[in-house]
C-alpha atoms as a PDB file:
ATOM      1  CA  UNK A   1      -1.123  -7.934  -5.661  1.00  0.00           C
ATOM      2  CA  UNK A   2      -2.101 -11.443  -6.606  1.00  0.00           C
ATOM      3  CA  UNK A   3      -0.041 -10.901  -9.993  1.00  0.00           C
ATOM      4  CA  UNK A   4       2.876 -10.021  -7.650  1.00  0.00           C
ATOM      5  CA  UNK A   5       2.264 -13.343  -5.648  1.00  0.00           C
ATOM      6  CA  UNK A   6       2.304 -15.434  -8.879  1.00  0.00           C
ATOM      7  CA  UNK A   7       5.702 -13.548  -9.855  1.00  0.00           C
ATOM      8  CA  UNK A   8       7.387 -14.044  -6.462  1.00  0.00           C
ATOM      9  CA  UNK A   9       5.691 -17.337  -5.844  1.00  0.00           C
ATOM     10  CA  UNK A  10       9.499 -18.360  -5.037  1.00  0.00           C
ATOM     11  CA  UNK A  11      11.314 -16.103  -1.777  1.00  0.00           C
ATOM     12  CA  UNK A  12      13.169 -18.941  -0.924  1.00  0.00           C
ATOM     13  CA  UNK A  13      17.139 -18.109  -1.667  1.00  0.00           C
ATOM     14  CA  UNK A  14      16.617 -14.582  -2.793  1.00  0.00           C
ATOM     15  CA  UNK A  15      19.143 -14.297   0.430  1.00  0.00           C
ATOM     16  CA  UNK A  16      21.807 -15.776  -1.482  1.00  0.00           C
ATOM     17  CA  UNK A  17      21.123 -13.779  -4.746  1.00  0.00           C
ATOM     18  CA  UNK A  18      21.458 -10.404  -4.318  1.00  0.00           C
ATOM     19  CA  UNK A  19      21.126  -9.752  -7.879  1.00  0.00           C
ATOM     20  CA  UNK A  20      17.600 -11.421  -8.005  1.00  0.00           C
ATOM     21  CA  UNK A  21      16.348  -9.838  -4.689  1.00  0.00           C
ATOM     22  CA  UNK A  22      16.814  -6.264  -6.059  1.00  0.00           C
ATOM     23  CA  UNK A  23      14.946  -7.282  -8.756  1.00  0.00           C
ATOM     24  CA  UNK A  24      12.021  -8.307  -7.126  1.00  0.00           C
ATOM     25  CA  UNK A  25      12.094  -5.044  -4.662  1.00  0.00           C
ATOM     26  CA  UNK A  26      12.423  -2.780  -7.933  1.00  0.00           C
ATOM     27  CA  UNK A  27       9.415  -4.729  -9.429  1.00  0.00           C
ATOM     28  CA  UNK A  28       7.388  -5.008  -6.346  1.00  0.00           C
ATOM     29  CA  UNK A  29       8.092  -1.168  -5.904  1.00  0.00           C
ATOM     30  CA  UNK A  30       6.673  -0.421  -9.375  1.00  0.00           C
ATOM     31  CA  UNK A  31       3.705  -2.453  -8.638  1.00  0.00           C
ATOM     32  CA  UNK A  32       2.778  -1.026  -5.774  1.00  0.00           C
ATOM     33  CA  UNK A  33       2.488   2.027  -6.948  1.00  0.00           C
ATOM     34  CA  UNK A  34       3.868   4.805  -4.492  1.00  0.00           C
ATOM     35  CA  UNK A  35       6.876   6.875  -4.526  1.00  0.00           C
ATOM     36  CA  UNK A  36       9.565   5.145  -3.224  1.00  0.00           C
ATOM     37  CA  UNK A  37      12.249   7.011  -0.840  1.00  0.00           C
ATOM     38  CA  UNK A  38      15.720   7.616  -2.729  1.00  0.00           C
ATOM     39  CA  UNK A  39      17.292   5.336  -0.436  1.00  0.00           C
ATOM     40  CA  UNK A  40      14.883   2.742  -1.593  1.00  0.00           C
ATOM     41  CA  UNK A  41      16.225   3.183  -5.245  1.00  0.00           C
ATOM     42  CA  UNK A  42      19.970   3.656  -3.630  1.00  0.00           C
ATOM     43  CA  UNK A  43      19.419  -0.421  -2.191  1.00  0.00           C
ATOM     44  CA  UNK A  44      18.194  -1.764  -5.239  1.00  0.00           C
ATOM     45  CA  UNK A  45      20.951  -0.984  -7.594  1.00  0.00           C
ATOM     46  CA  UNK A  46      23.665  -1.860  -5.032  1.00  0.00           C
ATOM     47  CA  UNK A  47      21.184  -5.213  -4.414  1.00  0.00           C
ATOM     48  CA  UNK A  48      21.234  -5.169  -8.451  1.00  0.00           C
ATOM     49  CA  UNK A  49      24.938  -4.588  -8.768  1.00  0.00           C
ATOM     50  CA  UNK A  50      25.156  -7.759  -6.655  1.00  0.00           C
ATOM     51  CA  UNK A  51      25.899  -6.321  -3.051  1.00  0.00           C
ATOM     52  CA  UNK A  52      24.993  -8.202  -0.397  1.00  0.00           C
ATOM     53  CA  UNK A  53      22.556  -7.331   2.170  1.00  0.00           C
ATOM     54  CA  UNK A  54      25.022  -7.416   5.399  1.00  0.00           C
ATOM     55  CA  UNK A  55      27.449  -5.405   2.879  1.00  0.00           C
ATOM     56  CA  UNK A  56      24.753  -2.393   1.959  1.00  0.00           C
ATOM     57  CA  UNK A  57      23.970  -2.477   5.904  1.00  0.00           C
ATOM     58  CA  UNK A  58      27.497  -1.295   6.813  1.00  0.00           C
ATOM     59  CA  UNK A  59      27.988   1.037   4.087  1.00  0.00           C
ATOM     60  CA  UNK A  60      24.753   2.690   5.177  1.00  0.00           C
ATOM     61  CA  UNK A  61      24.116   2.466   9.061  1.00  0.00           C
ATOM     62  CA  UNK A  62      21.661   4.851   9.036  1.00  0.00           C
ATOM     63  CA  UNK A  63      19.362   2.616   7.002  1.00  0.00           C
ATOM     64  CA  UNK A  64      15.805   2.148   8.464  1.00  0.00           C
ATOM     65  CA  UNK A  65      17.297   3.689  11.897  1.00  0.00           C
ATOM     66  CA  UNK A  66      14.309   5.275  12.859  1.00  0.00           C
ATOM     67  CA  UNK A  67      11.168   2.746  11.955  1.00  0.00           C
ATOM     68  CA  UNK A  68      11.336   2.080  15.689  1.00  0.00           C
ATOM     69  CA  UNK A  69      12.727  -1.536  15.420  1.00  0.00           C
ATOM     70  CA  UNK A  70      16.207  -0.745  17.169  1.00  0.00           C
ATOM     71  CA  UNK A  71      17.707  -2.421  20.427  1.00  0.00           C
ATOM     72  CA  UNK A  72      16.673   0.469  22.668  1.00  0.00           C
END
């Protein structure tokens, strides 16, 4: 983890670079070691592809629905 710290030592404006933020989820991913869901994978290329975030939430609604942080 502390390698991954040194690597992403700089969040700040991954928001406006799509392309750089799925890279850091696909590395962070692999470091960590665990299977990933598909729809993990399915974000990161579209993130890679350079998709933005708001853009990947509408063309998958469904995404993180039920990890209990909804309106209701």
């Amino acid at each position: 983890m502390d390698s991954m710290a040194d690597d992403f030592s700089g969040f700040e404006g991954l928001e406006e670079d799509p392309k750089a933020m799925g890279q850091m989820m696909r590395k962070m991913g692999k470091e960590m070691g665990e299977d990933m869901p598909p729809e993990f994978d399915g974000v990161v290329d579209r993130l890679e592809k350079g998709q933005r975030p708001e853009d990947i939430e509408k063309a998958i609604p469904d995404l993180g629905g039920g990890a209990g942080g909804d309106d209701e």
